[in-house]
C-alpha atoms as a PDB file:
ATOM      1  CA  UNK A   1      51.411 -36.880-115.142  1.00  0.00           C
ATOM      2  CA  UNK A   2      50.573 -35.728-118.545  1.00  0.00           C
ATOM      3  CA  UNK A   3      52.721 -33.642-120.619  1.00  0.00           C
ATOM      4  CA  UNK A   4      51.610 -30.575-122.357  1.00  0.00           C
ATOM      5  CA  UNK A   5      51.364 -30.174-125.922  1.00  0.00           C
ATOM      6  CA  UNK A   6      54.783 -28.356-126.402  1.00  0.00           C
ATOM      7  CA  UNK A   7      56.691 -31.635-124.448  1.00  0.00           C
ATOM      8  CA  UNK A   8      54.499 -34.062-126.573  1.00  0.00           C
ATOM      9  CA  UNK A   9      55.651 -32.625-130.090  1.00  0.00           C
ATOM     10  CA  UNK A  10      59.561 -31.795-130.001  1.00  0.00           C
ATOM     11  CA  UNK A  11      61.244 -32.150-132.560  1.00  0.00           C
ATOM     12  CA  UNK A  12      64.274 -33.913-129.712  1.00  0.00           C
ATOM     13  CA  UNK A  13      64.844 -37.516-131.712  1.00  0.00           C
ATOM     14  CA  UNK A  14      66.827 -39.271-128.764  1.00  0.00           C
ATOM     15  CA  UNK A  15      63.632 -38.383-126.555  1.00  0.00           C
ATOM     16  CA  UNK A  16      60.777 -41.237-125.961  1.00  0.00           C
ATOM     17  CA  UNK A  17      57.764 -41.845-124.240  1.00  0.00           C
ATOM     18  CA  UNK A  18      55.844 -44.601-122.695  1.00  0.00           C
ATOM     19  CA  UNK A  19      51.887 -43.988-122.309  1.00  0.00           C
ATOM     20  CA  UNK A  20      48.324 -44.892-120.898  1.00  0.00           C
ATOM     21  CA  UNK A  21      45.252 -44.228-122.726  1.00  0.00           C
ATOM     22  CA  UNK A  22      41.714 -45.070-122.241  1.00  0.00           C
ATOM     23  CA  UNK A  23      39.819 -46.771-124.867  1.00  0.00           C
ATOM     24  CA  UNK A  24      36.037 -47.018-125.255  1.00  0.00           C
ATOM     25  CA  UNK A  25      34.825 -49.341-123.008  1.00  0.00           C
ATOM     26  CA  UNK A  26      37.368 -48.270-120.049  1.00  0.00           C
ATOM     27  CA  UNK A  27      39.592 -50.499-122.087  1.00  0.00           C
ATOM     28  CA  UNK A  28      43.323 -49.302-121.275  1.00  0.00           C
ATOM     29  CA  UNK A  29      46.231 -49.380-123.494  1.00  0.00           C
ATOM     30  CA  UNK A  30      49.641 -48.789-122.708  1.00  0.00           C
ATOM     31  CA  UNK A  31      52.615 -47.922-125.744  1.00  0.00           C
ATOM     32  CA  UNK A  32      56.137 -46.436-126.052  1.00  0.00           C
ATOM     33  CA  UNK A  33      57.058 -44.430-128.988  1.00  0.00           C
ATOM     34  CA  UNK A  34      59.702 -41.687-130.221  1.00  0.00           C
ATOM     35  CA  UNK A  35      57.002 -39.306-131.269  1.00  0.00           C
ATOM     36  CA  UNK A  36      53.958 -39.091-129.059  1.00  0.00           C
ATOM     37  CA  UNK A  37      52.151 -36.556-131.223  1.00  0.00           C
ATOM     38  CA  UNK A  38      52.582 -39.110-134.065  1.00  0.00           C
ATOM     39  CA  UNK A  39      51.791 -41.822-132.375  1.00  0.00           C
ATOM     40  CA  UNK A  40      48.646 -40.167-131.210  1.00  0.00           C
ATOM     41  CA  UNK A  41      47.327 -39.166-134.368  1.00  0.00           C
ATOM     42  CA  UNK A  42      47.573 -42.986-135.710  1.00  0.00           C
ATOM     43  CA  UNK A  43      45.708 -44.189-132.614  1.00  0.00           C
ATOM     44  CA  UNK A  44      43.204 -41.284-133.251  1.00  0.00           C
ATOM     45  CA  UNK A  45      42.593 -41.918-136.772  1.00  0.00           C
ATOM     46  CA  UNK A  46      42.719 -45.813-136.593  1.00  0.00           C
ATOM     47  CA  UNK A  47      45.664 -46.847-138.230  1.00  0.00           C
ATOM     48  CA  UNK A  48      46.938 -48.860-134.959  1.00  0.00           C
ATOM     49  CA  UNK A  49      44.923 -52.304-134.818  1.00  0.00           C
ATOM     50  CA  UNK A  50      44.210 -52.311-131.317  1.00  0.00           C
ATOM     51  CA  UNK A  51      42.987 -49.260-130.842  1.00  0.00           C
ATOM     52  CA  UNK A  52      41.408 -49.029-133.961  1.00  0.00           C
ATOM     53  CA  UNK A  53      38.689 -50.686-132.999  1.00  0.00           C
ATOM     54  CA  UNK A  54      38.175 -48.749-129.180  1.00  0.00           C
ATOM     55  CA  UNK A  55      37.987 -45.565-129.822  1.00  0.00           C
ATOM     56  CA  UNK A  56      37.578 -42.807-128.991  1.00  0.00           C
ATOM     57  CA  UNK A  57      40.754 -42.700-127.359  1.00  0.00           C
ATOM     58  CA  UNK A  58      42.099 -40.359-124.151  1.00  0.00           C
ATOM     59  CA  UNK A  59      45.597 -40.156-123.464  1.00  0.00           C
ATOM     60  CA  UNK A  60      46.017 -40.640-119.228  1.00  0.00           C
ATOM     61  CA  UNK A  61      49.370 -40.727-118.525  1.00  0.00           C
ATOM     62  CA  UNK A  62      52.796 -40.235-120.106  1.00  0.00           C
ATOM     63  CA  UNK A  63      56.232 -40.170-119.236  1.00  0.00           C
ATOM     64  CA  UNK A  64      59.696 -39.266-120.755  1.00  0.00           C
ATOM     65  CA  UNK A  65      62.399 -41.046-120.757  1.00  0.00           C
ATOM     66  CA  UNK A  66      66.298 -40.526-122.677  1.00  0.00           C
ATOM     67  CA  UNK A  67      65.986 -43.491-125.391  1.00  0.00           C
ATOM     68  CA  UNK A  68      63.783 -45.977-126.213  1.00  0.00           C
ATOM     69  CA  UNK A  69      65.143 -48.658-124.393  1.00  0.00           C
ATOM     70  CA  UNK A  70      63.806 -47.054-121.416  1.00  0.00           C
ATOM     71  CA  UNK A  71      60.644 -46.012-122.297  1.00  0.00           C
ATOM     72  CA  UNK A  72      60.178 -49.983-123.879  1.00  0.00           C
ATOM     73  CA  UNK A  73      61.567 -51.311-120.833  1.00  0.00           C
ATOM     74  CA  UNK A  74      58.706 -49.386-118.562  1.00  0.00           C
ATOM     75  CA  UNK A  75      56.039 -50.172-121.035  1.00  0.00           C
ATOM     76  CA  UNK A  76      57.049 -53.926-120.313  1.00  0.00           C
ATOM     77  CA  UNK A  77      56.548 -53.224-116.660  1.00  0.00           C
ATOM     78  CA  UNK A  78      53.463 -51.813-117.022  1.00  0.00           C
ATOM     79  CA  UNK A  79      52.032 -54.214-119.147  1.00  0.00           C
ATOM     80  CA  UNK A  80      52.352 -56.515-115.831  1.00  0.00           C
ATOM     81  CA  UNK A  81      50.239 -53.972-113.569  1.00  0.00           C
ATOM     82  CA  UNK A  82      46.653 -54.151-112.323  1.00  0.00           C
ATOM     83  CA  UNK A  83      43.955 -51.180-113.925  1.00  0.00           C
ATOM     84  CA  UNK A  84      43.890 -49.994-110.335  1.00  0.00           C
ATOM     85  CA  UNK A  85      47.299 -49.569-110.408  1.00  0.00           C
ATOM     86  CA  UNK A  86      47.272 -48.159-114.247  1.00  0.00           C
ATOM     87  CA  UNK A  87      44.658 -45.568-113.222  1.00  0.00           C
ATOM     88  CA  UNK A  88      46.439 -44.903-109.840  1.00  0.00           C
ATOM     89  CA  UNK A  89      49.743 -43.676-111.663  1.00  0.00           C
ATOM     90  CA  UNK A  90      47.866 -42.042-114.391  1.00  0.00           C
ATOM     91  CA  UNK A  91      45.849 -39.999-111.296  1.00  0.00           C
ATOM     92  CA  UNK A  92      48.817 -39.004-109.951  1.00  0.00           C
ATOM     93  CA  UNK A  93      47.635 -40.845-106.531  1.00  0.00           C
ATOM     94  CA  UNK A  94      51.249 -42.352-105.114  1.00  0.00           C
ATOM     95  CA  UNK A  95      49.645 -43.372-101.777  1.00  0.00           C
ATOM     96  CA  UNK A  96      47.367 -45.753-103.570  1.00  0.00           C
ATOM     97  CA  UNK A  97      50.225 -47.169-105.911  1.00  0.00           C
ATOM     98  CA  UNK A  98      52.135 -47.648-103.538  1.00  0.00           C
ATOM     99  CA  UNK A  99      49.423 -49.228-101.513  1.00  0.00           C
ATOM    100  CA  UNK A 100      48.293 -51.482-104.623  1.00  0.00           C
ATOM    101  CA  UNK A 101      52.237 -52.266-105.250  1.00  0.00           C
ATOM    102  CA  UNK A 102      52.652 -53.412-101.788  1.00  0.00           C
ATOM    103  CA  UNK A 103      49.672 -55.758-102.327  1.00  0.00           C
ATOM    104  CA  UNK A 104      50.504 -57.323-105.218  1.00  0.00           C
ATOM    105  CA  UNK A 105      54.085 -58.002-104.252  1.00  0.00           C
ATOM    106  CA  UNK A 106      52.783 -59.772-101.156  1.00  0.00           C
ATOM    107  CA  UNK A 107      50.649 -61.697-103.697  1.00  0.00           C
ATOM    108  CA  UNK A 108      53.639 -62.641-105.724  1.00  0.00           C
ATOM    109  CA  UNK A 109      54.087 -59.569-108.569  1.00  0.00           C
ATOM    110  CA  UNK A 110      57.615 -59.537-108.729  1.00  0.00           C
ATOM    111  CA  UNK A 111      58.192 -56.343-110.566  1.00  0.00           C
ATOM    112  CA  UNK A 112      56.158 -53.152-108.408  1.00  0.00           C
ATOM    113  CA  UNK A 113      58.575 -50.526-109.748  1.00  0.00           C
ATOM    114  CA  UNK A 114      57.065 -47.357-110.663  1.00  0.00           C
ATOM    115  CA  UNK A 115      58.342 -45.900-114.188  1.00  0.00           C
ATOM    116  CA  UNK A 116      60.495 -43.190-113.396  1.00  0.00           C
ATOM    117  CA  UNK A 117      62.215 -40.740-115.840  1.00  0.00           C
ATOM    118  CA  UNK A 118      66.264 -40.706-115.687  1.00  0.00           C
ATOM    119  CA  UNK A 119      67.789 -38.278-113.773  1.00  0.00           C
END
């Protein structure tokens, strides 16, 4: 799921985000911030040291959330995914996740939650 343009830049402050994007290389980088359009334009124009250096940049994948506790605490998670599983949420393909999540919990990945928005 990616948000349009008028989602990514309102002006809400108790709104936050967690994201994927793909770096040069196939290189994938996942953040959480209070202002995506912000946070955007830093990776963009290099001022974010990871990304800096692997660009040019595409944002995949973004998600919502009410505070930033919850978009921080879903970045954590998927810090602890697989690519497949990165690209599979970012594709929108929930039969694969949930195929990949069922593999790596029989492997021993404790945490196969998907990041979901509150309701």
């Amino acid at each position: 799921m990616v948000a349009s343009q008028s989602q990514i830049s309102g002006e809400n402050d108790s709104m936050a985000w967690v994201y994927v994007l793909e770096c040069a290389k196939e290189v994938l980088y996942v953040g959480s911030t209070r202002d995506l359009d912000a946070r955007m334009d830093q990776h963009t124009t290099g001022r974010i040291g990871f990304t800096s250096r692997r660009r040019p940049l595409k944002l995949l994948w973004c998600l919502e959330f009410g505070d930033i506790s919850e978009a921080y605490a879903a970045e954590r998670r998927l810090h602890g995914w697989s690519r497949a599983k990165k690209l599979a949420l970012a594709a929108g393909d929930t039969e694969l996740l949930r195929e990949l999540s069922q593999r790596r919990t029989r492997s021993g990945d404790s945490d196969n939650k998907t990041p979901e928005p509150p309701s």
